[in-house]
N, C-alpha and C. Protein backbone atom coordinates (compact mmCIF):
# COMPACT_ATOMS: atom_id res chain seq x y z
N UNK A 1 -99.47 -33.68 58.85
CA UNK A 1 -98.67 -32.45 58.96
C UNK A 1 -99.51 -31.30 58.42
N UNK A 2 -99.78 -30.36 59.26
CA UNK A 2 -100.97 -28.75 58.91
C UNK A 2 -99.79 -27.92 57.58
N UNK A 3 -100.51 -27.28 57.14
CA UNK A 3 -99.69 -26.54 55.86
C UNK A 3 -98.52 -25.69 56.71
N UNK A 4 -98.42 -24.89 57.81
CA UNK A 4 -97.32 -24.70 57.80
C UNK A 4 -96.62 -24.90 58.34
N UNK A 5 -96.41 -26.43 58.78
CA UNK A 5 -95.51 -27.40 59.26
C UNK A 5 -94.53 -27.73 58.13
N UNK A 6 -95.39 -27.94 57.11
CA UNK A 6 -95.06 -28.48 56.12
C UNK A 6 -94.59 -27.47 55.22
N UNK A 7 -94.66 -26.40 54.88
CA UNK A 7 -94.43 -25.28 54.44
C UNK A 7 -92.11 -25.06 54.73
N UNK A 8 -92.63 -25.05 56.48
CA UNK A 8 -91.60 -24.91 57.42
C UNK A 8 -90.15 -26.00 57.04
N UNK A 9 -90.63 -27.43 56.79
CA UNK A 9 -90.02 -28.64 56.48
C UNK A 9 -89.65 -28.15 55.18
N UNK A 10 -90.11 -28.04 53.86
CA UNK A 10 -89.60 -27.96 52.63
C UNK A 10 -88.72 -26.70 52.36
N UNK A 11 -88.92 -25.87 53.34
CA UNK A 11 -87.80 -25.05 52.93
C UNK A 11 -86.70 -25.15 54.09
N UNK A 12 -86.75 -25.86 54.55
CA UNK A 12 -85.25 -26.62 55.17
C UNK A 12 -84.31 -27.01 54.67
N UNK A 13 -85.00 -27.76 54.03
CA UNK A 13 -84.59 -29.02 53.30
C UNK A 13 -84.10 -28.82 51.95
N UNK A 14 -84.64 -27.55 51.30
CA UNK A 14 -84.66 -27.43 49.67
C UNK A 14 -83.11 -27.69 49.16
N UNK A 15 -82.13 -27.08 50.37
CA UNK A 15 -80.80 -27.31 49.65
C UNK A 15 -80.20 -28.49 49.77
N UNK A 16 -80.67 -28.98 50.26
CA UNK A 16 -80.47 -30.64 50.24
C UNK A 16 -81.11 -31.59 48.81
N UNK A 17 -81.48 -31.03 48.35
CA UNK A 17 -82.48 -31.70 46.96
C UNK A 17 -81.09 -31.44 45.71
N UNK A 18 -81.10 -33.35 45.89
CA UNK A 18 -80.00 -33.79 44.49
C UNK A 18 -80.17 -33.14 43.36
N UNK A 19 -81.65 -33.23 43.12
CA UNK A 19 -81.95 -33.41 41.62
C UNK A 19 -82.03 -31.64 41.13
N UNK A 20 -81.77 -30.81 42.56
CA UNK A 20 -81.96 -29.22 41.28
C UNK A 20 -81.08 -29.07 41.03
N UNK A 21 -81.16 -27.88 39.84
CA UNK A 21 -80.74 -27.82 38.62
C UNK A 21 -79.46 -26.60 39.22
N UNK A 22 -78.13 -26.49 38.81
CA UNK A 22 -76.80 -25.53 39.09
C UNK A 22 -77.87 -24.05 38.70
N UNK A 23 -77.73 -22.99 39.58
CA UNK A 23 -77.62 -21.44 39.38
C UNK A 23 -77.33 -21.70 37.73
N UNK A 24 -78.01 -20.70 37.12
CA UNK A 24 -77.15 -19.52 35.99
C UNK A 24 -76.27 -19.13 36.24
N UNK A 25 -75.84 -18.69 37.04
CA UNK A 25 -74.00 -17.84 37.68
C UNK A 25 -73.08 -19.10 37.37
N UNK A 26 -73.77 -20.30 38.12
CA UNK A 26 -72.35 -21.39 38.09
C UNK A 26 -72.41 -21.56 36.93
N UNK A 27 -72.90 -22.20 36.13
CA UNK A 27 -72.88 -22.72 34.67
C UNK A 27 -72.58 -21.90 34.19
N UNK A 28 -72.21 -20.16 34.11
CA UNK A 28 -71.52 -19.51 33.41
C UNK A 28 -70.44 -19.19 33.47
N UNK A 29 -70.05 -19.79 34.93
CA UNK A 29 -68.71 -19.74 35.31
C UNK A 29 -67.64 -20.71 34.85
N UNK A 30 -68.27 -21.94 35.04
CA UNK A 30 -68.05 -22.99 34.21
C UNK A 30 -67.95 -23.27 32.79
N UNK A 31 -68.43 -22.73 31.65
CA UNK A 31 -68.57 -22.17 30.25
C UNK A 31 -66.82 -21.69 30.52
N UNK A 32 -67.66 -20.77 31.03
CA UNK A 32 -66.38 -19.37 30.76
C UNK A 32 -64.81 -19.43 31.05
N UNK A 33 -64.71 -19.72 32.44
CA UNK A 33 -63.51 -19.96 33.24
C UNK A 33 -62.31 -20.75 32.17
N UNK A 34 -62.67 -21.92 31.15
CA UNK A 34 -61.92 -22.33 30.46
C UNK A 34 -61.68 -21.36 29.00
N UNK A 35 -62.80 -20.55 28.91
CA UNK A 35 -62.18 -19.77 27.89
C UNK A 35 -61.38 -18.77 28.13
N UNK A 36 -61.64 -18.36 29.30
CA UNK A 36 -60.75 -16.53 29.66
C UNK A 36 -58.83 -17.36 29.70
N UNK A 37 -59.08 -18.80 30.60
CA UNK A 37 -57.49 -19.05 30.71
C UNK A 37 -56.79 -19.64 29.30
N UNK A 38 -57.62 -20.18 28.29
CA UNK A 38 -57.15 -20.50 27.02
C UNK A 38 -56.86 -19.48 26.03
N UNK A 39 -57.60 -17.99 26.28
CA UNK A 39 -57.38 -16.71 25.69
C UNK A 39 -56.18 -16.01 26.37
N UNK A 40 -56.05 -15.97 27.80
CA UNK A 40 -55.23 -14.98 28.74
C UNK A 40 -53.50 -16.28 27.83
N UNK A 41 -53.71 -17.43 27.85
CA UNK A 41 -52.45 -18.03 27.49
C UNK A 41 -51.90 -17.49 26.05
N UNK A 42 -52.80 -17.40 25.07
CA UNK A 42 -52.69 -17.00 23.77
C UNK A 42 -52.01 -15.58 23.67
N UNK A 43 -52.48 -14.77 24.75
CA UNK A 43 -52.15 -13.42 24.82
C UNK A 43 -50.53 -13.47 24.76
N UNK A 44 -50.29 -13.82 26.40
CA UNK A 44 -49.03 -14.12 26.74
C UNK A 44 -48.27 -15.09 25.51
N UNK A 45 -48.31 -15.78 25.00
CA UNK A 45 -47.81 -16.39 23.60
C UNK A 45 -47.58 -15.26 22.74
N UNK A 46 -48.35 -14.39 22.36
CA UNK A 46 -48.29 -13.92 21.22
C UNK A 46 -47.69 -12.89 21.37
N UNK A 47 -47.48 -11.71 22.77
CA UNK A 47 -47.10 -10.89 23.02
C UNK A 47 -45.67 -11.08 23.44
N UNK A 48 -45.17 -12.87 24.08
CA UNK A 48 -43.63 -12.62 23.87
C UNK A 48 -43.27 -12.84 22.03
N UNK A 49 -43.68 -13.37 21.30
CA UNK A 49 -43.43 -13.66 20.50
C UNK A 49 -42.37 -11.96 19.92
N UNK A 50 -43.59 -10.94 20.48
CA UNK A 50 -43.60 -9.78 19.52
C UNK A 50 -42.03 -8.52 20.33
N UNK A 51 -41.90 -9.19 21.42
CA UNK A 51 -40.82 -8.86 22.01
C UNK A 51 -38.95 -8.85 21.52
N UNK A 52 -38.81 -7.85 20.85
CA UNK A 52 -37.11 -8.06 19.47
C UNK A 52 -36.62 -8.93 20.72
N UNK A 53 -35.40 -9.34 20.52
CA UNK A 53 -33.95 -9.99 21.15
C UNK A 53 -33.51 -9.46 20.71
N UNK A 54 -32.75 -8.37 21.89
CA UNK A 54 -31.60 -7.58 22.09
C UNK A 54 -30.80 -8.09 22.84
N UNK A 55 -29.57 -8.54 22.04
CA UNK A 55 -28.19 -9.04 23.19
C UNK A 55 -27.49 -7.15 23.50
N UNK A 56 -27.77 -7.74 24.64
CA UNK A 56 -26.93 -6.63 25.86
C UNK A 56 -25.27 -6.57 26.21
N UNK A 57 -24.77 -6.09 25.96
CA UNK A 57 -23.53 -5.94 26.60
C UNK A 57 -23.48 -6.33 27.77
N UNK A 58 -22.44 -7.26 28.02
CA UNK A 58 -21.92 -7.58 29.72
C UNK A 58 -20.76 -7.49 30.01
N UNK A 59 -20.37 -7.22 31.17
CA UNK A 59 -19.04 -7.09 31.68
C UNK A 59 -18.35 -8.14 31.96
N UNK A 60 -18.72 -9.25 31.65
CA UNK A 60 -18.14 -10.68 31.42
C UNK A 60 -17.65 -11.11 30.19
N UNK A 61 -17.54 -10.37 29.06
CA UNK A 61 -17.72 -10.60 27.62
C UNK A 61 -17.22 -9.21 26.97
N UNK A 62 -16.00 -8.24 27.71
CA UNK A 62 -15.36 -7.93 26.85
C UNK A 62 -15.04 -7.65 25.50
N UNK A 63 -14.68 -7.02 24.58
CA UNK A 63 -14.43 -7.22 23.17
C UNK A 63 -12.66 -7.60 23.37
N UNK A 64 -12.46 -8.47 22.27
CA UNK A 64 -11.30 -9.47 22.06
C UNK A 64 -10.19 -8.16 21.72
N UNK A 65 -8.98 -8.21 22.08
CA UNK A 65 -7.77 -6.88 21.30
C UNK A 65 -7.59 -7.62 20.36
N UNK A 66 -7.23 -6.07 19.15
CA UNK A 66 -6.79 -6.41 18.26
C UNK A 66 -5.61 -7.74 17.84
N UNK A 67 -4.59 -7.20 18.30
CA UNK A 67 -3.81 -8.13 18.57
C UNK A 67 -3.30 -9.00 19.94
N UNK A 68 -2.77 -10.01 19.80
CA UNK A 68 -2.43 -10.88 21.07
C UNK A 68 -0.50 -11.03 21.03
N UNK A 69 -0.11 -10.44 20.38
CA UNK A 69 1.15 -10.40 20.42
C UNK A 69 1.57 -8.91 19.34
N UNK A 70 2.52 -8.74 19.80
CA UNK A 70 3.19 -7.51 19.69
C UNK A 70 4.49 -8.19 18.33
N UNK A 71 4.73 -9.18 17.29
CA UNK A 71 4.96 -9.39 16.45
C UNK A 71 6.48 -10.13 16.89
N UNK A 72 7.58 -9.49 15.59
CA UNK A 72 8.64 -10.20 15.93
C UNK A 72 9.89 -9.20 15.63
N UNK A 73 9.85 -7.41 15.70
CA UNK A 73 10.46 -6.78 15.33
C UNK A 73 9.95 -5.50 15.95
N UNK A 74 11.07 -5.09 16.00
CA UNK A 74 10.55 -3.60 16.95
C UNK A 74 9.74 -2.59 16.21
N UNK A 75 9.46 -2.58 14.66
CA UNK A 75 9.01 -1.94 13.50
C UNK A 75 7.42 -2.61 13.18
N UNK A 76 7.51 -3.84 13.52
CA UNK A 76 6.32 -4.45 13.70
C UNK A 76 4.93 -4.12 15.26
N UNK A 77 6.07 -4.12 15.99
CA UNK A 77 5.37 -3.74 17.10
C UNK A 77 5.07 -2.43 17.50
N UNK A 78 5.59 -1.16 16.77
CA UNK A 78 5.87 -0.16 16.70
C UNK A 78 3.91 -0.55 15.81
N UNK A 79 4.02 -0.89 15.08
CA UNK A 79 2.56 -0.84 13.70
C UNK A 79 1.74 -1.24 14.79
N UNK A 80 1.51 -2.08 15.51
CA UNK A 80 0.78 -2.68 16.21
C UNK A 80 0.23 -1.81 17.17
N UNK A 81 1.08 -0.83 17.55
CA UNK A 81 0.40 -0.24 18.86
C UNK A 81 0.87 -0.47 19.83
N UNK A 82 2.06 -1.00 20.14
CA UNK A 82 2.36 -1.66 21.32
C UNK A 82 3.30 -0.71 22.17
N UNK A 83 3.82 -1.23 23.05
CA UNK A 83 4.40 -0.44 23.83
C UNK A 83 5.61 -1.51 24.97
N UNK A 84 7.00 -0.74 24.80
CA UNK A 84 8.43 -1.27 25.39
C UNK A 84 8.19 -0.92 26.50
N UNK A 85 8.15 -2.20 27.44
CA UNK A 85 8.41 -1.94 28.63
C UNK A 85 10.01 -2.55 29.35
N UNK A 86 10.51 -1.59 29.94
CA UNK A 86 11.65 -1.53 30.02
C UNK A 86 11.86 -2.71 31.44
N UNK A 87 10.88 -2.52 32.41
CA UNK A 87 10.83 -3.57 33.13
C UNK A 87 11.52 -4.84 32.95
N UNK A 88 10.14 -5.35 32.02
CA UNK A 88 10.46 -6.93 31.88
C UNK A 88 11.35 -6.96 30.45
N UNK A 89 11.81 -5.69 29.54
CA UNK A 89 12.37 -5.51 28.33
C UNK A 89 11.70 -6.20 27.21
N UNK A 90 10.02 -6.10 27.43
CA UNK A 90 9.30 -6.71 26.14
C UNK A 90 8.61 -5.45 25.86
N UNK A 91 8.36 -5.89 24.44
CA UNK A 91 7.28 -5.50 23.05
C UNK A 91 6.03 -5.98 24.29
N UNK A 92 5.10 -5.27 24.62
CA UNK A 92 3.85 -5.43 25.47
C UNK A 92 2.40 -4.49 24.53
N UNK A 93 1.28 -5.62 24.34
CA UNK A 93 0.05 -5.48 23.61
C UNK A 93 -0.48 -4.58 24.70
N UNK A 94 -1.19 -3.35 24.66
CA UNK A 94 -2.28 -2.42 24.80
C UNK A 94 -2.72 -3.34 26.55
N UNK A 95 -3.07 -4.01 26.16
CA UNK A 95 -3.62 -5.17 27.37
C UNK A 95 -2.73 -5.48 28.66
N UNK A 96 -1.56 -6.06 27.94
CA UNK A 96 -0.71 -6.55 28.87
C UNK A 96 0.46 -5.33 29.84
N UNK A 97 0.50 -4.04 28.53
CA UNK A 97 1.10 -3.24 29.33
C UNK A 97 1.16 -2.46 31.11
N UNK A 98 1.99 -2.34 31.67
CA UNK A 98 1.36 -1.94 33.20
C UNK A 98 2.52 -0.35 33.33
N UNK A 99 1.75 0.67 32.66
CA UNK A 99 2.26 1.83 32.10
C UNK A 99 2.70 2.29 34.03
N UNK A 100 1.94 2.23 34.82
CA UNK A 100 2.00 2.53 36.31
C UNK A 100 3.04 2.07 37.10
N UNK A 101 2.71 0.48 37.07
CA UNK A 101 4.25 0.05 37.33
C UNK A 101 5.29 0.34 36.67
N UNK A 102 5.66 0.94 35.36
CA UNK A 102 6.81 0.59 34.64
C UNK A 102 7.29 1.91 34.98
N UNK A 103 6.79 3.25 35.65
CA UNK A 103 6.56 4.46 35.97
C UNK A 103 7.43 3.98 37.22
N UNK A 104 7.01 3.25 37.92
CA UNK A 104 7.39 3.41 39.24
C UNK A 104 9.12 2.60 39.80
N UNK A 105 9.16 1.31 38.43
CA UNK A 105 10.58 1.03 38.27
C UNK A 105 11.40 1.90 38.03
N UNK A 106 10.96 2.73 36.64
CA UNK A 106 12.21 3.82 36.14
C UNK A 106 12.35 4.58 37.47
N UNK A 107 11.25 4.90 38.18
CA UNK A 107 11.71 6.23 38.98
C UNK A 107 12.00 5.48 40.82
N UNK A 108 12.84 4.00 40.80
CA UNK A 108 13.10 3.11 41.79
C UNK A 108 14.94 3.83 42.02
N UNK A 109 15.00 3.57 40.73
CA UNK A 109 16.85 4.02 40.63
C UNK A 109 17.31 4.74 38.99
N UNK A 110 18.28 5.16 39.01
CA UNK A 110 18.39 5.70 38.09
C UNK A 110 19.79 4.56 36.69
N UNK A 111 18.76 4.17 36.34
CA UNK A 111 19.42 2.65 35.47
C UNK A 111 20.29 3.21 34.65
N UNK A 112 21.42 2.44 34.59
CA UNK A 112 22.09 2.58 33.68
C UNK A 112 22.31 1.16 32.64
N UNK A 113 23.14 1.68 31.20
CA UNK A 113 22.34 0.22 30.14
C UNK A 113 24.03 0.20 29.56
N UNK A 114 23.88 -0.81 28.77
CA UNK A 114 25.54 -0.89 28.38
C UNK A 114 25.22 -1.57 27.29
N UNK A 115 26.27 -1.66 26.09
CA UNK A 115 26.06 -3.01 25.12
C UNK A 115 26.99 -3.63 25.15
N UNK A 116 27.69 -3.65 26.28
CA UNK A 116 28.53 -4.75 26.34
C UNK A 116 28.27 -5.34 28.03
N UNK A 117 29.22 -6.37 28.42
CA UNK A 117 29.48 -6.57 29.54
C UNK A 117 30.43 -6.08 30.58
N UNK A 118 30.17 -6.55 31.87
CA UNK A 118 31.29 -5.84 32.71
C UNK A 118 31.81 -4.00 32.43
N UNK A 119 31.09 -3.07 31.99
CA UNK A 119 31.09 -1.85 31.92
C UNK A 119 32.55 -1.84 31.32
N UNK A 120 32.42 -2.27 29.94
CA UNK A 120 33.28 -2.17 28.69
C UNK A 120 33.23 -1.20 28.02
N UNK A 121 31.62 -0.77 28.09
CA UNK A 121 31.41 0.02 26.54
C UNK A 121 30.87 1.69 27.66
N UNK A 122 30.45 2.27 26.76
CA UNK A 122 29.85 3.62 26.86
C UNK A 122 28.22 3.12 27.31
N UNK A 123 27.99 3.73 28.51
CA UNK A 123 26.64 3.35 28.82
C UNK A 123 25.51 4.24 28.00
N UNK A 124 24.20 3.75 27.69
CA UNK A 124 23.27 4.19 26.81
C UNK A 124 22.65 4.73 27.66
N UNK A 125 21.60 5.75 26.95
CA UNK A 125 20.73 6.48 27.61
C UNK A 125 19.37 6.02 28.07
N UNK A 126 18.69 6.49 28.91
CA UNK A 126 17.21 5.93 29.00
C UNK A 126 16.33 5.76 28.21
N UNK A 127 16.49 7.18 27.50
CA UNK A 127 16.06 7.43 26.18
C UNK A 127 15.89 6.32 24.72
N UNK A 128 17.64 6.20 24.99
CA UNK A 128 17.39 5.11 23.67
C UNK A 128 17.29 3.80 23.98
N UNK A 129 17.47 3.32 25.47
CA UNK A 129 17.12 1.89 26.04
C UNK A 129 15.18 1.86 25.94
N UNK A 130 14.57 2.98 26.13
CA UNK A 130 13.34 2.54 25.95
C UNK A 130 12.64 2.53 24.31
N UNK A 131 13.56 2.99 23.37
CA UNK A 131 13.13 2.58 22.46
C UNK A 131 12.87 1.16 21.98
N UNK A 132 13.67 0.34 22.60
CA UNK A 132 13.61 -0.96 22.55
C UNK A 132 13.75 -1.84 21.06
N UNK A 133 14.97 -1.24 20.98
CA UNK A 133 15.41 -1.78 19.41
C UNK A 133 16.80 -2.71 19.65
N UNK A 134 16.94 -2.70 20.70
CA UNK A 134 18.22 -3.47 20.75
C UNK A 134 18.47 -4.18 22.00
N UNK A 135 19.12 -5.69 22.23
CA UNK A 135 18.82 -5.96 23.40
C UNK A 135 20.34 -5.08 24.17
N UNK A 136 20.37 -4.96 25.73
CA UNK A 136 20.93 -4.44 26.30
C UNK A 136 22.11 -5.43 27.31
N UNK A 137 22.99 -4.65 28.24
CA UNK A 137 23.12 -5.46 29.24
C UNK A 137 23.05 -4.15 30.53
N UNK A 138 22.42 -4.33 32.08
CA UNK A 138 22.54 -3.68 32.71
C UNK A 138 23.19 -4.67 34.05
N UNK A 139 23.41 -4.42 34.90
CA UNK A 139 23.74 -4.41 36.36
C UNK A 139 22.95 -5.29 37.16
N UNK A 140 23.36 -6.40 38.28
CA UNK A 140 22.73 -7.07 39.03
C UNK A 140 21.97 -6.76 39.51
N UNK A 141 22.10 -5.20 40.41
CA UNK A 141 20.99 -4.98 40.92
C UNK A 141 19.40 -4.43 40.17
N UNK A 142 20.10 -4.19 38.87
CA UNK A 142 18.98 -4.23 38.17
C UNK A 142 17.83 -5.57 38.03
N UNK A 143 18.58 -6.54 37.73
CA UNK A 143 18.58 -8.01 37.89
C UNK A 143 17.07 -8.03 38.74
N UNK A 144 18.03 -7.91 40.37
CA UNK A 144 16.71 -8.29 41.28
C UNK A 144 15.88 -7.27 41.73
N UNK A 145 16.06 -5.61 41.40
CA UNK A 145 15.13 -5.15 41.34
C UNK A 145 14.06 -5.67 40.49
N UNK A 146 14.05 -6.11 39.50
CA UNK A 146 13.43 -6.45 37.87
C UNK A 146 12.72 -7.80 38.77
N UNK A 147 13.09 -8.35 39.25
CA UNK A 147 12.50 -9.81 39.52
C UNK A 147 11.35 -9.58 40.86
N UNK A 148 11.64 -8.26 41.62
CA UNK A 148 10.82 -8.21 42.75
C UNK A 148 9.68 -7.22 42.12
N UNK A 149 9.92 -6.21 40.78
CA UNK A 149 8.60 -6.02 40.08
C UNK A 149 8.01 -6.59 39.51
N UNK A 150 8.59 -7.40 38.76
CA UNK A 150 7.73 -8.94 37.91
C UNK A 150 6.68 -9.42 38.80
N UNK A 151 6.85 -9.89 39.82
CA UNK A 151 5.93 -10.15 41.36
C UNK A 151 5.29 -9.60 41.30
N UNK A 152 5.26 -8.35 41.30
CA UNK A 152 4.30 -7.31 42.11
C UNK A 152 3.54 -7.17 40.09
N UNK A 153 3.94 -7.05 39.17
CA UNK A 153 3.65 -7.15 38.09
C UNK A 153 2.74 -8.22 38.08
N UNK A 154 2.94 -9.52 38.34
CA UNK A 154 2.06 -10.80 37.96
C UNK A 154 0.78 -10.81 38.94
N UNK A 155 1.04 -10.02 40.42
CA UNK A 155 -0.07 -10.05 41.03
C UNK A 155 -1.38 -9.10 40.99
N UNK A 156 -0.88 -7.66 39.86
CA UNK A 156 -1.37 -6.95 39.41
C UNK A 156 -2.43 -7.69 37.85
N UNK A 157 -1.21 -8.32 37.06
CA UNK A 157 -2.22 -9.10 36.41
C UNK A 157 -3.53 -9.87 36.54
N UNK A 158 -3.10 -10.49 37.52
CA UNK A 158 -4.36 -11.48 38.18
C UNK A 158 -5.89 -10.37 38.65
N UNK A 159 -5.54 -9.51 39.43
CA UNK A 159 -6.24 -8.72 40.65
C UNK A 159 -6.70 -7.57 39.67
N UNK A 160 -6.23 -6.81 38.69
CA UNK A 160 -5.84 -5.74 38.16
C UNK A 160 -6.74 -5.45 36.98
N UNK A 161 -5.19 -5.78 36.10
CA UNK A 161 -5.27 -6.12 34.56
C UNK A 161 -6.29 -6.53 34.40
N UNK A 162 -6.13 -8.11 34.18
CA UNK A 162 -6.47 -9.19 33.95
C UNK A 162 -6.17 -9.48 32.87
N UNK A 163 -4.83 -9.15 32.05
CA UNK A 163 -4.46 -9.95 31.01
C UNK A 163 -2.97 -10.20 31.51
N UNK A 164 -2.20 -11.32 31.00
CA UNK A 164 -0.89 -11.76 31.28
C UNK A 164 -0.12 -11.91 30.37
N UNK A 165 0.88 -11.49 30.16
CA UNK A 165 1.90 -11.85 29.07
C UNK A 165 2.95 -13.33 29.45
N UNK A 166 3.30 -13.99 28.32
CA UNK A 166 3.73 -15.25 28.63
C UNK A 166 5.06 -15.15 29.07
N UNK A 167 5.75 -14.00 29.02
CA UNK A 167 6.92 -14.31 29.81
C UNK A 167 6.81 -14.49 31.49
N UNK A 168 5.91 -13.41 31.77
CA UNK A 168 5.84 -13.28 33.25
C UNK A 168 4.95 -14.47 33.67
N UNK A 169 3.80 -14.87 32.67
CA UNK A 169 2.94 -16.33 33.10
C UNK A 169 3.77 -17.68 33.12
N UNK A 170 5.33 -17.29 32.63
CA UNK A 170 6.11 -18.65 32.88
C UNK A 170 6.65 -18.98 34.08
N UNK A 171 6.56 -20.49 34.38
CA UNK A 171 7.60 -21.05 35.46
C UNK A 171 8.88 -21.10 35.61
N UNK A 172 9.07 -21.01 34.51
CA UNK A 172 10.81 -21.20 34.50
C UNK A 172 10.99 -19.66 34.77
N UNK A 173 10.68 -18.61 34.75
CA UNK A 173 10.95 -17.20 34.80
C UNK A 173 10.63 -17.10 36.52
N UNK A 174 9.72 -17.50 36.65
CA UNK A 174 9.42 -17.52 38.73
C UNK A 174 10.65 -18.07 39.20
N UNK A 175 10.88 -19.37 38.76
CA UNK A 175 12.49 -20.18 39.16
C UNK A 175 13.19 -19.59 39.52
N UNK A 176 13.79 -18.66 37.99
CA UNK A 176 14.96 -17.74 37.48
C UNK A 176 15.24 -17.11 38.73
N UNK A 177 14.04 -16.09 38.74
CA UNK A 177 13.83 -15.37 39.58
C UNK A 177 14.40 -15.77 41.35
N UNK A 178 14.16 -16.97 41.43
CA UNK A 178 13.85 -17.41 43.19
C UNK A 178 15.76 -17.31 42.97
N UNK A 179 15.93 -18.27 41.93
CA UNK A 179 17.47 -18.06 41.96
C UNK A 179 18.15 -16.72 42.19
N UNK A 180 17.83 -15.68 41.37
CA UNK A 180 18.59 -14.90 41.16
C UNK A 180 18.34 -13.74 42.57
N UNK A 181 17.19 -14.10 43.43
CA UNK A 181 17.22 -12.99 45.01
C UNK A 181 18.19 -14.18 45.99
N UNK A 182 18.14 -15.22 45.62
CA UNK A 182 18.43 -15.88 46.99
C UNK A 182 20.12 -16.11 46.55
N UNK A 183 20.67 -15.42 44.94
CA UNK A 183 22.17 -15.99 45.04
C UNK A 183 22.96 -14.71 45.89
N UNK A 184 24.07 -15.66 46.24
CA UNK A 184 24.85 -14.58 47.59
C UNK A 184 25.97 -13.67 47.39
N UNK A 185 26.21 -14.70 46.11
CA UNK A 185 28.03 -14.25 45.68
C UNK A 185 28.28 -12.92 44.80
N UNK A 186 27.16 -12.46 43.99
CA UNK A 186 27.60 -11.62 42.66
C UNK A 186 26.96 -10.25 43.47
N UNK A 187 28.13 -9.04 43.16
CA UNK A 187 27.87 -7.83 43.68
C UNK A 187 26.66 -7.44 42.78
N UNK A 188 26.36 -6.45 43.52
CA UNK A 188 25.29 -5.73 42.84
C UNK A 188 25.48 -4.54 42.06
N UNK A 189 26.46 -4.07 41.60
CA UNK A 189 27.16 -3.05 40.82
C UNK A 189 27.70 -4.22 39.48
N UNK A 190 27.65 -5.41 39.62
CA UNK A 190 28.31 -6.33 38.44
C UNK A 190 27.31 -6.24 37.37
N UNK A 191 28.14 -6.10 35.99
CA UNK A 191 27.22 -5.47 35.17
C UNK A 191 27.64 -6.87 34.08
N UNK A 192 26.45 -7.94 34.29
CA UNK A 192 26.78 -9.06 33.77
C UNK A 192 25.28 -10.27 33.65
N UNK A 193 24.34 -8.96 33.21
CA UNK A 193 23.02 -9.91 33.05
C UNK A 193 22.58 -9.12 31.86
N UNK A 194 22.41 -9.74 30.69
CA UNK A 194 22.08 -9.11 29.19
C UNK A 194 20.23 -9.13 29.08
N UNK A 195 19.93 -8.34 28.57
CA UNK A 195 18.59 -7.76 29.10
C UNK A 195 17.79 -7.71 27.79
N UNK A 196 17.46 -9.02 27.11
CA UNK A 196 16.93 -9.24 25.78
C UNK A 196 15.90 -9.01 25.11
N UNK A 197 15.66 -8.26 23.81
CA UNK A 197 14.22 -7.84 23.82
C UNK A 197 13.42 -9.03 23.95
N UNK A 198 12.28 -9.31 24.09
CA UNK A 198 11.28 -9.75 24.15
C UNK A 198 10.16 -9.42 23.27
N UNK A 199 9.06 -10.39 22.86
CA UNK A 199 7.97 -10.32 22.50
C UNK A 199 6.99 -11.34 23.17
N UNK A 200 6.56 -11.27 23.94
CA UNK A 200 5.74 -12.17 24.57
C UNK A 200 4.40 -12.07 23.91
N UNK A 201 4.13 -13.30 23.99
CA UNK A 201 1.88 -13.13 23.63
C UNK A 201 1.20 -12.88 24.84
N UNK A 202 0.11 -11.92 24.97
CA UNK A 202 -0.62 -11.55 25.72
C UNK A 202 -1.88 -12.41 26.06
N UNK A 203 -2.55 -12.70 27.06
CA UNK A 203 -3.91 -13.68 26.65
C UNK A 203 -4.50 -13.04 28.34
N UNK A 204 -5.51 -13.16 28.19
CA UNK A 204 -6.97 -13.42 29.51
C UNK A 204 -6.52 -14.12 30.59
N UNK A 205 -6.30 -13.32 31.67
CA UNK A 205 -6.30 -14.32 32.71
C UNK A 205 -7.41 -14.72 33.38
């Protein structure tokens, strides 16, 4: 083979040769590459570390009311903050009250209240029926007006509010109720359903 046959052949071939030795570039890449990702991890370590925890307010998590019931006396519930709704005739917590609806009963008909039965006595005023110091008696049709806002009351809770008071969250009060639209016999001027204060507990629906 003349020299630059041979010349021609070895540099063909050179990158094919097992035995040379890696570039300077690779072997520094190799060095290195494990230190930059064992440093870049340390970073990230140390920099959440240095990050406060701040709990955030969410709209899932509310603050709790003061109270969950409106007590056991109209002087008590009066301290509390609460508020007579003439509706359902309870002591109602900040929460459970439905100031809109109870707006829209009074101004359905113009109620009249009695302390006796069968329009015995001298009927009371609006005035002092919403103070809610005494239980009452009013009129049938009060009755099932009262039972077709409760409804519209409980579905406001759910959708609305979102707090419920336990009279209206009871079954036996839905019952009452189914009874008292579907009975046939008692006029609606009969003044013979006593209208008791209430204190119900309020809770999260």
């Amino acid at each position: 083979m003349n020299l630059l046959n041979r010349f021609h052949y070895e540099k063909l071939h050179a990158g094919n040769n097992p035995n040379k030795q890696p570039s300077l570039l690779l072997r520094l890449s190799l060095y290195l590459l494990p230190l930059l990702t064992t440093t870049l991890t340390l970073f990230l370590v140390l920099k959440s570390w240095s990050i406060p925890n701040i709990d955030l307010p969410t709209s899932t998590s509310p603050p709790s009311p003061v109270h969950t019931s409106c007590g056991t006396t109209p002087d008590e519930a009066r301290s509390r903050g609460c508020h007579f709704d003439i509706l359902s005739f309870a002591w109602q917590t900040h929460e459970c009250y439905d100031a809109e609806l109870m707006d829209d009963f009074m101004a359905y008909d113009n109620w009249t209240f009695y302390t006796q039965p069968n329009r015995t006595s001298k009927t009371v005023s609006l005035t002092d029926a919403l103070k809610g110091d005494v239980s009452l008696f009013v009129d049938w049709k009060y009755h099932v007006v009262h039972c077709t806002f409760m409804w519209m009351q409980m579905h406001r809770a759910f959708v609305i509010k979102g707090w419920i008071d336990s009279h209206l969250d009871s079954y036996a009060h839905t019952k009452h109720c189914r009874w008292a639209l579907l009975e046939k016999e008692t006029k609606m001027e009969e003044v013979n359903v006593v209208a008791k204060v209430k204190y119900p507990a309020c809770r999260r629906v």
